[in-house]
Structures are given as structure tokens and as C-alpha cells.
N, C-alpha and C. Protein backbone atom coordinates (compact mmCIF):
# COMPACT_ATOMS: atom_id res chain seq x y z
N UNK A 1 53.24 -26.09 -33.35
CA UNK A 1 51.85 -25.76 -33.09
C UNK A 1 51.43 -26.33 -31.75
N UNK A 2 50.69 -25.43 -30.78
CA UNK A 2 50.27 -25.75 -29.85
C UNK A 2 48.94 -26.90 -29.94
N UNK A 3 49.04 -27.96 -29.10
CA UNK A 3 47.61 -28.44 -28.42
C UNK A 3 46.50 -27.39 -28.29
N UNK A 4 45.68 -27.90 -28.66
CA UNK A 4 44.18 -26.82 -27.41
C UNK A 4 43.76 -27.02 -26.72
N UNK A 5 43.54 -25.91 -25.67
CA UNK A 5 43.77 -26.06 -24.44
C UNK A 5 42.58 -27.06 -23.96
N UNK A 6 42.98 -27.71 -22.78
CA UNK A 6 41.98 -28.91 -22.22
C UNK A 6 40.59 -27.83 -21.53
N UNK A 7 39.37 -28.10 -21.49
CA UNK A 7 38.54 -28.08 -21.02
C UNK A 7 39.18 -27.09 -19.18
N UNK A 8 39.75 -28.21 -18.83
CA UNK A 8 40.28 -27.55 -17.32
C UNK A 8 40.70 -25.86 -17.63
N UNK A 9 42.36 -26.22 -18.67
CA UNK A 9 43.03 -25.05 -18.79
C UNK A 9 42.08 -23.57 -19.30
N UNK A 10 41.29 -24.10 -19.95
CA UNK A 10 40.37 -22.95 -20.47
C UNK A 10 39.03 -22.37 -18.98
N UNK A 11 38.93 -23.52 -18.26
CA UNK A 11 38.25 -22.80 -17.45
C UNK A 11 39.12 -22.50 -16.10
N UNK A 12 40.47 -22.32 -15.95
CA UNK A 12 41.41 -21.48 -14.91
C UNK A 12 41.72 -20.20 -15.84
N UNK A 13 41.82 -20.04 -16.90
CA UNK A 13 41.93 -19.02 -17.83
C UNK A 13 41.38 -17.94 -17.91
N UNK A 14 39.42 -18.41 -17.66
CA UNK A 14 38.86 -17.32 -17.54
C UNK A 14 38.41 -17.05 -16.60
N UNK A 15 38.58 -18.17 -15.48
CA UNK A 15 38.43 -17.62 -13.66
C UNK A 15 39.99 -16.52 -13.81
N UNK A 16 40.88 -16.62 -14.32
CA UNK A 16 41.99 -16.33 -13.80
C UNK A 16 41.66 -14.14 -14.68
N UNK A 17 41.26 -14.32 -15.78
CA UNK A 17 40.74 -12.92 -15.99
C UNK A 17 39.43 -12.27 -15.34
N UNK A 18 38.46 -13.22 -15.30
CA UNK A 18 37.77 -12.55 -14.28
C UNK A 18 38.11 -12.00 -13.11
N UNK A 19 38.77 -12.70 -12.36
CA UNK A 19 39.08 -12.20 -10.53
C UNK A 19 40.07 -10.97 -11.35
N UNK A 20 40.86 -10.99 -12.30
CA UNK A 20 41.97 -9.79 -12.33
C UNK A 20 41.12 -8.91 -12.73
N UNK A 21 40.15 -8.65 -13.71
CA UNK A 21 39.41 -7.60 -14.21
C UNK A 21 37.84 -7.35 -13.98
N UNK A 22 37.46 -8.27 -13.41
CA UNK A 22 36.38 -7.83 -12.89
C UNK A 22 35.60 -6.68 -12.16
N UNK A 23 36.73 -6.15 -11.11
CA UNK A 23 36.12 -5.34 -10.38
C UNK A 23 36.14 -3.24 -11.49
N UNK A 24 37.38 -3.91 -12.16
CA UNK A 24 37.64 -2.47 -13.46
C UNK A 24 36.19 -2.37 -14.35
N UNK A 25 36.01 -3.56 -14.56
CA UNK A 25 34.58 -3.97 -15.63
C UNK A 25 33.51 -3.06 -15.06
N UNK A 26 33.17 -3.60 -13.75
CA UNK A 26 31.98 -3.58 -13.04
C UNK A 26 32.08 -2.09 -12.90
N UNK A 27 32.91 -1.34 -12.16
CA UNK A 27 33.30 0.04 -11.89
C UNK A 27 32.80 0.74 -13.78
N UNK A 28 33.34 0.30 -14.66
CA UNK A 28 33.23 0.92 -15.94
C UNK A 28 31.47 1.22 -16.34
N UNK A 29 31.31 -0.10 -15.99
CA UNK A 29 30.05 -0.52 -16.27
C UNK A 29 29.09 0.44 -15.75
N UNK A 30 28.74 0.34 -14.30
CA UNK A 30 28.40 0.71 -13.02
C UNK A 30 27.96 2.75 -13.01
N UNK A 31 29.35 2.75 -13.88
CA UNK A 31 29.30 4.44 -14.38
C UNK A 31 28.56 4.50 -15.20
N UNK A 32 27.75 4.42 -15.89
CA UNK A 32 27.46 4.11 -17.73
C UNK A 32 25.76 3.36 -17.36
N UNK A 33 25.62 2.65 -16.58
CA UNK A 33 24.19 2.36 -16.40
C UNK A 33 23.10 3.45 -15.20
N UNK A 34 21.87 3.00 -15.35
CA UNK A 34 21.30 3.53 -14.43
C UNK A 34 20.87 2.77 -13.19
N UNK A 35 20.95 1.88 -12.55
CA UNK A 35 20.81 1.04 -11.96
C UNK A 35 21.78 -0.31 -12.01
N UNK A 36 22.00 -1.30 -10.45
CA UNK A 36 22.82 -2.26 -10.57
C UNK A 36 21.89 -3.52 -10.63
N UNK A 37 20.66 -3.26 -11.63
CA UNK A 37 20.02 -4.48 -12.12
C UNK A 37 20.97 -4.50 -13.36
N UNK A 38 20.72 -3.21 -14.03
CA UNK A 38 21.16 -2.94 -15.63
C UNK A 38 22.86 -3.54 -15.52
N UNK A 39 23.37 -2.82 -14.45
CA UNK A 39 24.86 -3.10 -14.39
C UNK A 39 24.99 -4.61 -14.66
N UNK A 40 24.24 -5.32 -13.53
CA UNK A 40 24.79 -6.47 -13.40
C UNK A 40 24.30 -7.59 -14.65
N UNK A 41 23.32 -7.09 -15.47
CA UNK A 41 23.16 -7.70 -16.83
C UNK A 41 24.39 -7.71 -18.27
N UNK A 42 24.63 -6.17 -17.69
CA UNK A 42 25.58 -6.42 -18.70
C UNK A 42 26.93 -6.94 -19.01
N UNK A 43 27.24 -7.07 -17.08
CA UNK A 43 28.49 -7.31 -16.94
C UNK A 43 28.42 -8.94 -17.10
N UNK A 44 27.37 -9.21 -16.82
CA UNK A 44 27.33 -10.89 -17.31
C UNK A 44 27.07 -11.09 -18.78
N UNK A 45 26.47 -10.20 -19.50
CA UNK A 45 26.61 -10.57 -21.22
C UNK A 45 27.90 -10.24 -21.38
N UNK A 46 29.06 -9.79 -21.02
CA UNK A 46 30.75 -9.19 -21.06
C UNK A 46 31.50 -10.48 -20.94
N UNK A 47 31.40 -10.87 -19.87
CA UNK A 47 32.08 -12.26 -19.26
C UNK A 47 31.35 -13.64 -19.80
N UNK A 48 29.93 -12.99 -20.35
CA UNK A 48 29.42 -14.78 -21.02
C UNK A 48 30.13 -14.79 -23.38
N UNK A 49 30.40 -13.23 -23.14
CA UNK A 49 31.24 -13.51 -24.88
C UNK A 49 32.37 -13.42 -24.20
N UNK A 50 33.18 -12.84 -23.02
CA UNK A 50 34.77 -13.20 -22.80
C UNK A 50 34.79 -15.02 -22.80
N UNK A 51 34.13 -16.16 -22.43
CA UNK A 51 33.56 -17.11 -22.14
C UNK A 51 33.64 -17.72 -23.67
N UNK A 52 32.82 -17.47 -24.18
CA UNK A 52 32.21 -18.12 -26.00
C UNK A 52 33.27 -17.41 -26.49
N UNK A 53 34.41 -16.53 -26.75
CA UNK A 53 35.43 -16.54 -27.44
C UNK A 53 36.92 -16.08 -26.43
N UNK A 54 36.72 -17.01 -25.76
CA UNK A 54 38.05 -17.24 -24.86
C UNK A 54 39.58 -17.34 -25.79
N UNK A 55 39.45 -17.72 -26.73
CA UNK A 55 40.37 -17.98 -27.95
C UNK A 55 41.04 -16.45 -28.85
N UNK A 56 40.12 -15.75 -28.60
CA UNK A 56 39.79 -14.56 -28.94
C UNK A 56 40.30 -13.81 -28.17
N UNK A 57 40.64 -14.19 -26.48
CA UNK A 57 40.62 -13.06 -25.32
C UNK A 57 42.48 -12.59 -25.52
N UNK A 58 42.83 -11.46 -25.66
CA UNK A 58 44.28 -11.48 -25.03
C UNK A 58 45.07 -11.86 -24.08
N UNK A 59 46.21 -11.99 -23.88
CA UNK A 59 46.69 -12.26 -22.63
C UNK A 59 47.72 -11.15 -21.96
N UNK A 60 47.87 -11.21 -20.74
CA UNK A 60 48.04 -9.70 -19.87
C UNK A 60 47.12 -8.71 -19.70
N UNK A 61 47.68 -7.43 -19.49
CA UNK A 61 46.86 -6.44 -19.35
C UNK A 61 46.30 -6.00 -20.61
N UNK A 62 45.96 -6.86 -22.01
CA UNK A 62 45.72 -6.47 -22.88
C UNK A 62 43.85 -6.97 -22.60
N UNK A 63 43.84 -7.87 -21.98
CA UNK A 63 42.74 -8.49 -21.97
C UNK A 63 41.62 -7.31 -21.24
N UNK A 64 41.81 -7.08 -20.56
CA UNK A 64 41.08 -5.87 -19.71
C UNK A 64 41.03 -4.87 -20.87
N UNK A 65 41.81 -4.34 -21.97
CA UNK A 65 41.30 -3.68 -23.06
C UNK A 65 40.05 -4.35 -23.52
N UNK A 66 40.62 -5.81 -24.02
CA UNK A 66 39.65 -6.47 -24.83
C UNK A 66 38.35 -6.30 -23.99
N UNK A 67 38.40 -6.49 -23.13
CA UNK A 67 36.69 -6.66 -22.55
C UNK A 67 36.45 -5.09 -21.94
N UNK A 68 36.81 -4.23 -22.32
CA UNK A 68 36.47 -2.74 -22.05
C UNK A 68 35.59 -2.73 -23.31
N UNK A 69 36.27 -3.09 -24.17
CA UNK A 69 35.35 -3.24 -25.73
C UNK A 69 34.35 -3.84 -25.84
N UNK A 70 34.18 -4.87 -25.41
CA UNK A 70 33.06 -6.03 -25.44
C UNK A 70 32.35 -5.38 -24.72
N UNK A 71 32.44 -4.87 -23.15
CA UNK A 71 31.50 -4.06 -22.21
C UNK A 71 30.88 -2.59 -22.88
N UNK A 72 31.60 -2.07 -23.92
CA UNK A 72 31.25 -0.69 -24.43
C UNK A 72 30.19 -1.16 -25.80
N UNK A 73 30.16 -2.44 -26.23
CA UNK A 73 29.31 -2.75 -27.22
C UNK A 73 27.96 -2.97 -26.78
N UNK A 74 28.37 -4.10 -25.67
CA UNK A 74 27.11 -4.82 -24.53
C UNK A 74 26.33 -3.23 -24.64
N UNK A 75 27.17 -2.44 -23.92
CA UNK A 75 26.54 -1.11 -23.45
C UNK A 75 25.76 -0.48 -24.11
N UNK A 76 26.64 -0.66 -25.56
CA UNK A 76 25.63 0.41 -26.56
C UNK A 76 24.53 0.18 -27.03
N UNK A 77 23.82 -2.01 -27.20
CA UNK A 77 23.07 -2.73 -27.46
C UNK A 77 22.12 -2.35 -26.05
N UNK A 78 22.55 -2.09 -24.62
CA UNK A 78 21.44 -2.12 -23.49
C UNK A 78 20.98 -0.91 -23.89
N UNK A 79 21.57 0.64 -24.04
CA UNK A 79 21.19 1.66 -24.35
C UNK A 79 20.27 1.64 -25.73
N UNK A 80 20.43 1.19 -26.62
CA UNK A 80 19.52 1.24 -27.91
C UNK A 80 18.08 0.31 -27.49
N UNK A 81 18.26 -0.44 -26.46
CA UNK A 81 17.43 -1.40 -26.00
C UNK A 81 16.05 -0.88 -24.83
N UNK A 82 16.88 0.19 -24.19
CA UNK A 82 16.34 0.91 -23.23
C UNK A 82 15.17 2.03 -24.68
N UNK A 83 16.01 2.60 -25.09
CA UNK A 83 15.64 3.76 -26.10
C UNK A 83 14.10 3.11 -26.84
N UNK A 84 14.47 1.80 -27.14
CA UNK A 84 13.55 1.29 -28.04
C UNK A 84 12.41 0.99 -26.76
N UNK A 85 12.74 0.74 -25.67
CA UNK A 85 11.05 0.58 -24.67
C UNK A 85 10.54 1.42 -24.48
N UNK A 86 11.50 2.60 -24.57
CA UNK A 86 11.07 3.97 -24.21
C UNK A 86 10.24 4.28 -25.13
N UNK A 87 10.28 3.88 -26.27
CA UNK A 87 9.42 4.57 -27.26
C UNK A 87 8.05 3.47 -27.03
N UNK A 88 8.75 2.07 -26.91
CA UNK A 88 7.32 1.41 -26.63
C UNK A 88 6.52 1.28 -25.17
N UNK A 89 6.98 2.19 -24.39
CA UNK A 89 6.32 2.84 -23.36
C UNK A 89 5.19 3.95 -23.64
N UNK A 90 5.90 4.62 -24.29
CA UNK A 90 4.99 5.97 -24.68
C UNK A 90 4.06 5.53 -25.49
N UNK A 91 4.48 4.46 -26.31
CA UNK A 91 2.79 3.90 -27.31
C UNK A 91 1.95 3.18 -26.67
N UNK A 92 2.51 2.49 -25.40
CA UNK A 92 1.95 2.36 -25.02
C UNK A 92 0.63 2.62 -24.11
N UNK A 93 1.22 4.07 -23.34
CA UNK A 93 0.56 4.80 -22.68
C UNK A 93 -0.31 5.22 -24.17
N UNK A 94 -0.04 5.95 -25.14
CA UNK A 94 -1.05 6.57 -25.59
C UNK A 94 -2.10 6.05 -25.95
N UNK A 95 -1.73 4.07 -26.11
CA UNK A 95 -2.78 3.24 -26.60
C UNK A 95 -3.93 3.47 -25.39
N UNK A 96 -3.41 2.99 -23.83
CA UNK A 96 -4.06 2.87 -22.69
C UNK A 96 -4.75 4.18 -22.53
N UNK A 97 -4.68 5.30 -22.82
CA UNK A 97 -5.22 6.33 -22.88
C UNK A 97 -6.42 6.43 -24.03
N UNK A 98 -6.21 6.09 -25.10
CA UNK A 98 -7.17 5.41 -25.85
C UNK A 98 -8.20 4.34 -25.82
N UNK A 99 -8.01 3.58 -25.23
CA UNK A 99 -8.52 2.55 -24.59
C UNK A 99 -9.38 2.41 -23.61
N UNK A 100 -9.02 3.38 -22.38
CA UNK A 100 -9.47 3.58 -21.20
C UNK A 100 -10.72 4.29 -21.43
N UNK A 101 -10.59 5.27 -22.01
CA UNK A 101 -11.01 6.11 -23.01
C UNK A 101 -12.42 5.60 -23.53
N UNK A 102 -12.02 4.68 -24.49
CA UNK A 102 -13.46 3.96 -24.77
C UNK A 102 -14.13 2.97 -23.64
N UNK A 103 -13.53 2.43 -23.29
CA UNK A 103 -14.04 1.21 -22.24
C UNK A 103 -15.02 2.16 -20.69
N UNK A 104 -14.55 3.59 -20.95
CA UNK A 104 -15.52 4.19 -20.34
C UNK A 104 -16.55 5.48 -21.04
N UNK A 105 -16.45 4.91 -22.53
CA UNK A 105 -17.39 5.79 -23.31
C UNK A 105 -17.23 7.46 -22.92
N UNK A 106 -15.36 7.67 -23.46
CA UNK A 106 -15.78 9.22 -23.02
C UNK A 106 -14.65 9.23 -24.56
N UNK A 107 -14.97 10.78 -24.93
CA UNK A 107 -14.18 10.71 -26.53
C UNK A 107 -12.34 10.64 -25.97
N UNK A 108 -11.62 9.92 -27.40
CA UNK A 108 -10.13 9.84 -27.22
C UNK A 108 -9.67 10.78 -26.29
N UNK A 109 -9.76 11.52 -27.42
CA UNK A 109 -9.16 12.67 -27.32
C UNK A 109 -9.18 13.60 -26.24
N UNK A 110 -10.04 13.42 -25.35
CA UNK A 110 -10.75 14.42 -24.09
C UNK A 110 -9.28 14.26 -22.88
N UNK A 111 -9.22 15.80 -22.80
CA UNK A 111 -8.27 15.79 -21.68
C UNK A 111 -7.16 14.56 -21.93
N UNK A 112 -6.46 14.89 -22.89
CA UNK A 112 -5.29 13.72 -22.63
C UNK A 112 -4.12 14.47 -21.94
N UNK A 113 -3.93 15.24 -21.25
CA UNK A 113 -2.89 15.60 -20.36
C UNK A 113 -3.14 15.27 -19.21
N UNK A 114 -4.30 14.14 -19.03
CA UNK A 114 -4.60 13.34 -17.91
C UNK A 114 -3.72 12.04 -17.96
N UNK A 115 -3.06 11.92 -19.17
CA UNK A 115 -2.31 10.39 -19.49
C UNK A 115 -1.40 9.91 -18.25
N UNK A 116 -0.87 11.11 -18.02
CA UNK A 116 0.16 10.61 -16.75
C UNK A 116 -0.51 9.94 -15.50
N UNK A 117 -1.63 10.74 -15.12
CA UNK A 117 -2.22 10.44 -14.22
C UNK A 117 -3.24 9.11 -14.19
N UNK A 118 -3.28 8.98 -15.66
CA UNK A 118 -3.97 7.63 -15.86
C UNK A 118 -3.73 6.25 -15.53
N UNK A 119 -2.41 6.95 -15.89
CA UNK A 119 -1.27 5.63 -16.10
C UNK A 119 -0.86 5.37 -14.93
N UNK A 120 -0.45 6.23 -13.61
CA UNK A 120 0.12 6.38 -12.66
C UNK A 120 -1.45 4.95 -11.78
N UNK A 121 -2.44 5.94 -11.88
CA UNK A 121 -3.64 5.23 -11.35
C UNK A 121 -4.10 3.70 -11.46
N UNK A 122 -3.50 3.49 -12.92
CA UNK A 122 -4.06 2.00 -13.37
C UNK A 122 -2.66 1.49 -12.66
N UNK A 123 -1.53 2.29 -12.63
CA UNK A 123 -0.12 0.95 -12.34
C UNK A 123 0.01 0.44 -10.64
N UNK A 124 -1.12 0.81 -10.41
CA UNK A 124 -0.98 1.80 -8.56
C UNK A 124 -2.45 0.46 -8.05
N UNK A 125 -3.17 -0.12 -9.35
CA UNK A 125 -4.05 -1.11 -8.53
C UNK A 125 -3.56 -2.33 -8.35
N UNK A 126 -4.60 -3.63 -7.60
CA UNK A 126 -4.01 -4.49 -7.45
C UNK A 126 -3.49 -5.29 -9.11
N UNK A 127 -2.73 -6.22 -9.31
CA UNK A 127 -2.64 -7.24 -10.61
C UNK A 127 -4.04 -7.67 -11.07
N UNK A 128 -4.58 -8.11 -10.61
CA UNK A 128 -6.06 -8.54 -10.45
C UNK A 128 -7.00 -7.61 -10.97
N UNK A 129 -7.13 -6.43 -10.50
CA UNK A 129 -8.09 -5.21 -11.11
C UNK A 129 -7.05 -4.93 -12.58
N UNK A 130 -5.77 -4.90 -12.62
CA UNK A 130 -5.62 -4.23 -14.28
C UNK A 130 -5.78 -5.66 -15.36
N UNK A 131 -5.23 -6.61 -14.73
CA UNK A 131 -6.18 -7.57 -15.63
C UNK A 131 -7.04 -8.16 -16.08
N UNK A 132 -7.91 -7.93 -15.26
CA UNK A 132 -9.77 -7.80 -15.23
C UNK A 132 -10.12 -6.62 -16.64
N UNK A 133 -9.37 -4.88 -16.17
CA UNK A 133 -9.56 -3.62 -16.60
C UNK A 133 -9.12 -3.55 -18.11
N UNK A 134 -8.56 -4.71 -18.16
CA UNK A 134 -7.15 -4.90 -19.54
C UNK A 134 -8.07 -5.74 -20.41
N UNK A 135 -8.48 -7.07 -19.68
CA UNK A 135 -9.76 -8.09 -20.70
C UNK A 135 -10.38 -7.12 -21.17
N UNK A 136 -11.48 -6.17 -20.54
CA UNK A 136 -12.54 -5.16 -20.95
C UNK A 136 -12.13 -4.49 -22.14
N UNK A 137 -10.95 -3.32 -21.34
CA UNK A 137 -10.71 -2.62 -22.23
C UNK A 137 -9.47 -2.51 -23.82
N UNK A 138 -8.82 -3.48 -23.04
CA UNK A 138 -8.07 -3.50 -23.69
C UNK A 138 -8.25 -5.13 -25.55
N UNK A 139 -8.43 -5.97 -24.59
CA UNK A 139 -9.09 -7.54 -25.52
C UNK A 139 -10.18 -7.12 -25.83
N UNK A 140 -11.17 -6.22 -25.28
CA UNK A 140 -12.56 -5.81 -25.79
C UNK A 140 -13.77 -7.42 -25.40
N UNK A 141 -13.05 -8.27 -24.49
CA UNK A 141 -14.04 -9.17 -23.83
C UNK A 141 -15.19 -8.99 -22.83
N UNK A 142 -15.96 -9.90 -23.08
CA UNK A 142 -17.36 -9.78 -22.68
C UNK A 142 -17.57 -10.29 -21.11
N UNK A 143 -18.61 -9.99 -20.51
CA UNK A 143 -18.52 -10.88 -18.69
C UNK A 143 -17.99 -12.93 -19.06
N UNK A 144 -19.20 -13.13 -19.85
CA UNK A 144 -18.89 -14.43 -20.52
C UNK A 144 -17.65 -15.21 -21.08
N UNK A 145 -16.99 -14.20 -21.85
CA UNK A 145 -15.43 -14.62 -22.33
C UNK A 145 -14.58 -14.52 -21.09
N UNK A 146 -14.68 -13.23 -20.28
CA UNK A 146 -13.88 -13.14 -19.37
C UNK A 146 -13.69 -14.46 -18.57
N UNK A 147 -15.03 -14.59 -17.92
CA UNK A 147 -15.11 -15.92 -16.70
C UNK A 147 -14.50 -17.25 -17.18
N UNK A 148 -14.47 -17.29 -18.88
CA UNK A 148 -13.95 -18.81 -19.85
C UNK A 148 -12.79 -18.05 -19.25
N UNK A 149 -11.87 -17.11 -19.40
CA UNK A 149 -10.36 -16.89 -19.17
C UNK A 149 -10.28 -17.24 -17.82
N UNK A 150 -10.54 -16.80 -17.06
CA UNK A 150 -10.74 -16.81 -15.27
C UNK A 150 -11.46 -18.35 -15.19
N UNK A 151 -11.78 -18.65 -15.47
CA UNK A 151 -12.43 -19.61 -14.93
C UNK A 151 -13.31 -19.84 -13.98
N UNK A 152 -14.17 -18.87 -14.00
CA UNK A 152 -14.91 -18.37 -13.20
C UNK A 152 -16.41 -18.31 -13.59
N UNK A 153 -17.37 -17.79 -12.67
CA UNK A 153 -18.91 -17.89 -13.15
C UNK A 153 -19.01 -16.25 -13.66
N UNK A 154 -19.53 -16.21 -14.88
CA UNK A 154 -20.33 -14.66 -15.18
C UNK A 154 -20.51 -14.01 -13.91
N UNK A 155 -21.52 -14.41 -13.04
CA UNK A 155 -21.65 -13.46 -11.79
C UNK A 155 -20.21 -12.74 -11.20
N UNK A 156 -19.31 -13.83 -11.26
CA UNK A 156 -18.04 -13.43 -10.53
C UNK A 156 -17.51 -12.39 -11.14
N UNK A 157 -17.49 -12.49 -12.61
CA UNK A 157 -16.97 -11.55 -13.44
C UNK A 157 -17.56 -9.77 -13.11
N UNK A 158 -18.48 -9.89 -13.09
CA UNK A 158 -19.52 -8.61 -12.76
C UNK A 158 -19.26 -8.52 -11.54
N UNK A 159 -19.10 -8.87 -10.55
CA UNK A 159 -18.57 -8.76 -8.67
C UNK A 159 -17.28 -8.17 -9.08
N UNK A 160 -16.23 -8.79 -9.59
CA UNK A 160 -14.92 -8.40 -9.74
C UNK A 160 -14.31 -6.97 -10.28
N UNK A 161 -15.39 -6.90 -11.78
CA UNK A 161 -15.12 -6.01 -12.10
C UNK A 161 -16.27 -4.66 -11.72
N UNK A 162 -16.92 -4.50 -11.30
CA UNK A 162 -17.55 -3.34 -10.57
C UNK A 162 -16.49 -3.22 -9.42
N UNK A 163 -16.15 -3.98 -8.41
CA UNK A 163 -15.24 -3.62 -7.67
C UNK A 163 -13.48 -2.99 -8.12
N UNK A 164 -13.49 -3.71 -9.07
CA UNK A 164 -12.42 -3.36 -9.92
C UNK A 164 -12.71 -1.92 -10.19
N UNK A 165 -13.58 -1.26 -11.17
CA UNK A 165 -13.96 -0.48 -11.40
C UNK A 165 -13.79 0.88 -10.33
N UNK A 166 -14.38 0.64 -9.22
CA UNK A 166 -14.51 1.21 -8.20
C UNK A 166 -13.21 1.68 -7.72
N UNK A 167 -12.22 0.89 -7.62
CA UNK A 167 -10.85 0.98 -7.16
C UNK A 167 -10.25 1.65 -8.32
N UNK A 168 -10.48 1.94 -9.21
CA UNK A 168 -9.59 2.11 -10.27
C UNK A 168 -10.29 4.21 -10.01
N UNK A 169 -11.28 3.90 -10.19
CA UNK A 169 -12.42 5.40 -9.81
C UNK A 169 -11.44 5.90 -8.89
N UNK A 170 -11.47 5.32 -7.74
CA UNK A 170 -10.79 5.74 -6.36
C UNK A 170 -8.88 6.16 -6.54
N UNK A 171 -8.38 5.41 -7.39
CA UNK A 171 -6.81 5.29 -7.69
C UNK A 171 -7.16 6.88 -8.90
N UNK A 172 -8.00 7.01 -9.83
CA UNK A 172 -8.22 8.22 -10.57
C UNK A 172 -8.00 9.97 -9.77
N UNK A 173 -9.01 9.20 -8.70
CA UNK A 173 -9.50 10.31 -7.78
C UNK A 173 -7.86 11.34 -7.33
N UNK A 174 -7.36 9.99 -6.59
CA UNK A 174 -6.78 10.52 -5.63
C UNK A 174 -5.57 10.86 -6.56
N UNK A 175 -5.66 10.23 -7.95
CA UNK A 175 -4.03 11.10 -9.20
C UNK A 175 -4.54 12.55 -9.65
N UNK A 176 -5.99 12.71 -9.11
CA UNK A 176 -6.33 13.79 -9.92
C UNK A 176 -6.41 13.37 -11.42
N UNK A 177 -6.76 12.45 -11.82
CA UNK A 177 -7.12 12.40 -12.67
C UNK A 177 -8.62 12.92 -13.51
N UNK A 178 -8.97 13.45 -14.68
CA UNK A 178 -10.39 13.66 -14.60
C UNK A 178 -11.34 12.19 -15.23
N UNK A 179 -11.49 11.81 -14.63
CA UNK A 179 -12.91 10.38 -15.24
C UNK A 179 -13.78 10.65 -13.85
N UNK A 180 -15.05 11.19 -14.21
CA UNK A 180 -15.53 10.93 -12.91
C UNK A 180 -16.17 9.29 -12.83
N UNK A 181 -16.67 9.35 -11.37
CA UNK A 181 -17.03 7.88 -11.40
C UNK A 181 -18.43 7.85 -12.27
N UNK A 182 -19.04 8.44 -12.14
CA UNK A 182 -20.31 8.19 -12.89
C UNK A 182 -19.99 7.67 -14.26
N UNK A 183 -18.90 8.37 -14.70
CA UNK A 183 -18.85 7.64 -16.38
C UNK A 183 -17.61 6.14 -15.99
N UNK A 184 -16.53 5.65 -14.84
CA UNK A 184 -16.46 5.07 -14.97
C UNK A 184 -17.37 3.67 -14.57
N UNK A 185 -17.92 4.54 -13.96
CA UNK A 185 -18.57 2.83 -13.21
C UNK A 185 -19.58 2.53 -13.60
N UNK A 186 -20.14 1.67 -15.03
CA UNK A 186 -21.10 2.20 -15.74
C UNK A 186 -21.84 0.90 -15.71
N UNK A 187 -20.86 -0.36 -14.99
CA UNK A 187 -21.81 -1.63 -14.68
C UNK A 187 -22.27 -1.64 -13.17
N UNK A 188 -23.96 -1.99 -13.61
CA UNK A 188 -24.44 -1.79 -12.04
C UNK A 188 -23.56 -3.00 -10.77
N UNK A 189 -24.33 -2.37 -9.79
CA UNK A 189 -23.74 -3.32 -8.28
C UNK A 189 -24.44 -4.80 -8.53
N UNK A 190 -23.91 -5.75 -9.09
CA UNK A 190 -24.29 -7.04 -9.27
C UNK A 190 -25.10 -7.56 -7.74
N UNK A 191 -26.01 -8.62 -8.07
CA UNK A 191 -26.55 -9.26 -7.03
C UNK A 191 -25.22 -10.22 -6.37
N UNK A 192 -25.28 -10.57 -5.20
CA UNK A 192 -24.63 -11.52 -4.54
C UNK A 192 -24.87 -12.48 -3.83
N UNK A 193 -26.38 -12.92 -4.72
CA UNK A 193 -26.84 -14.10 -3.95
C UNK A 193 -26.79 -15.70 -4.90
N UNK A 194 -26.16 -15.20 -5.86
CA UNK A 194 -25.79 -16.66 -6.51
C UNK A 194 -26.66 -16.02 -8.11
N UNK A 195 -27.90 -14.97 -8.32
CA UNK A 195 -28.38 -15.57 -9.03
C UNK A 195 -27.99 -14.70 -10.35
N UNK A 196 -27.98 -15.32 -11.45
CA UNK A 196 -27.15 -15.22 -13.19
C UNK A 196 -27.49 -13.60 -13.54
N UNK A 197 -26.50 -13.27 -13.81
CA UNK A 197 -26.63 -11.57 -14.32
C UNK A 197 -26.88 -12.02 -15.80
């Protein structure tokens, strides 16, 4: 019966299959994803279980089987993974379409083959305006709650989001979207001299 292997021997082992099969992996991989963000995730979940069951790995050209397998599992877990945002993309949009929807008092249901363009419009402002647009409509918070989140004064809240508002009108406009501004912009032009809305 063999010793097991020292700490060292196990890590020349799997430098020594990586450099041989790596570039076959990546190429396999590389075909099979849509992007080399996706690629390069999976090829590191491949080499981090070649890694956690090194004991497990073959030796020779058998090993490059073994991790063709491990890469075709990885693969099938990123694909079921993708599939599943995809669906929580689309609920998502239909929520934000719902949402938007009320937070500018027009019915659900009105023109929802505007969704694309909705969505396109809200993803297209600054961070700042959809998380302002998101407290409102989405948390259903008040100028008051907002400014406790922000940390900010009520007045600010009402400056922010009318301007917010405005930009979001303007990002509508130009998707062709239908909201006119009159129904979105439904909080007046706040004062800007300090004093409490």
C-alpha cells in the first residue's frame, strides 16, 4: 500500500494536469458558453472539483476524459442556471411593468407591449434615479422613509426624485415608450430654498 501523497506531490500533480489540459478544457468550454465571463467561471468550477477530488483524477490521457466530464456537468448546472434567470428576468420585467404602472397611477394592464421599452428606459438611467424610482415604486416608500434610507432631508428626497422623475420621462420619450410626462411627473417642482415640503 502506497503512502499519501505529501501536500507538495499533490500540488505538482494538479499544476502538472492543468498546464497538459487546460488549453483542450478552455477550447471545449469556450464552444458551449456565450461569453468568456461564463467560460472562465466554469473552467474554474472544473479545475476547483479536479482540485477537491484529486484522488479521484486519472492518470494520463485519461484525465482530460475525466475533466471533459466534470466540465460537461459544470456546463449543464451554468445552463439550467442561466435558464432559471431567464425566467426570473421576465418576472421580473412583468413585476416592473406592474409597478411602474402604479407608481404612476395608470391601469396594469395599459399598453404592456411597452414592457421592453420600459425596461430598456429605466436600465439606461443613472443608479441613483432607479433607486430613488425603485424606493417609490417598487418598496412603496414615502419622501420621509426614503430620506431615513438616504440619509437625507425630506426636501432632498422631493429635489431628487422630481428630477429623477424627469429623466426617467426623458429616457421613456426617447424608447418610445408610451407614459406621457404629465402622468409621470406627478410630484410638483419642490422649493429650493431650504424650506420643509
Amino acid at each position: 500500500m502506497h503512502p499519501p501523497p505529501t501536500p507538495e506531490e499533490r500540488r505538482l500533480r494538479f499544476e502538472e494536469v492543468y498546464a497538459a489540459d487546460h488549453d483542450r478544457i478552455l477550447g471545449y468550454v469556450r464552444r458551449r458558453t456565450d461569453n468568456s465571463h461564463d467560460a472562465a467561471d466554469v473552467i474554474a468550477e472544473t479545475f476547483l472539483t479536479a482540485w477537491r477530488r484529486l484522488d479521484d483524477l486519472p492518470r494520463g490521457g485519461e484525465a482530460r476524459l475525466w475533466l471533459y466530464g466534470v466540465a460537461r456537468r459544470v456546463l449543464a448546472n451554468h445552463h439550467r442556471g442561466e435558464r432559471r434567470r431567464s425566467v426570473l428576468a421576465a418576472d421580473l420585467g412583468a413585476e416592473l411593468r406592474v409597478e411602474l404602472a402604479a407608481a404612476v397611477h395608470r391601469p396594469p394592464g395599459h399598453q404592456s407591449s411597452d414592457l421592453p421599452a420600459i425596461a430598456a428606459a429605466f436600465g439606461d438611467l443613472p443608479e441613483g434615479d432607479r433607486e430613488l424610482l425603485a424606493l417609490v415604486g417598487w418598496e412603496g416608500l414615502d419622501h420621509g422613509e426614503i430620506a431615513t434610507v438616504l440619509g437625507c432631508s425630506r426636501n432632498a428626497v422631493r429635489i431628487r426624485l422630481y428630477r429623477a422623475r424627469r429623466r426617467f420621462a426623458r429616457e421613456l420619450e426617447r424608447h418610445d415608450a408610451a407614459f406621457p410626462q404629465s402622468q409621470l411627473i406627478r410630484t410638483p417642482a419642490p422649493a429650493t430654498n431650504g424650506e420643509r415640503a
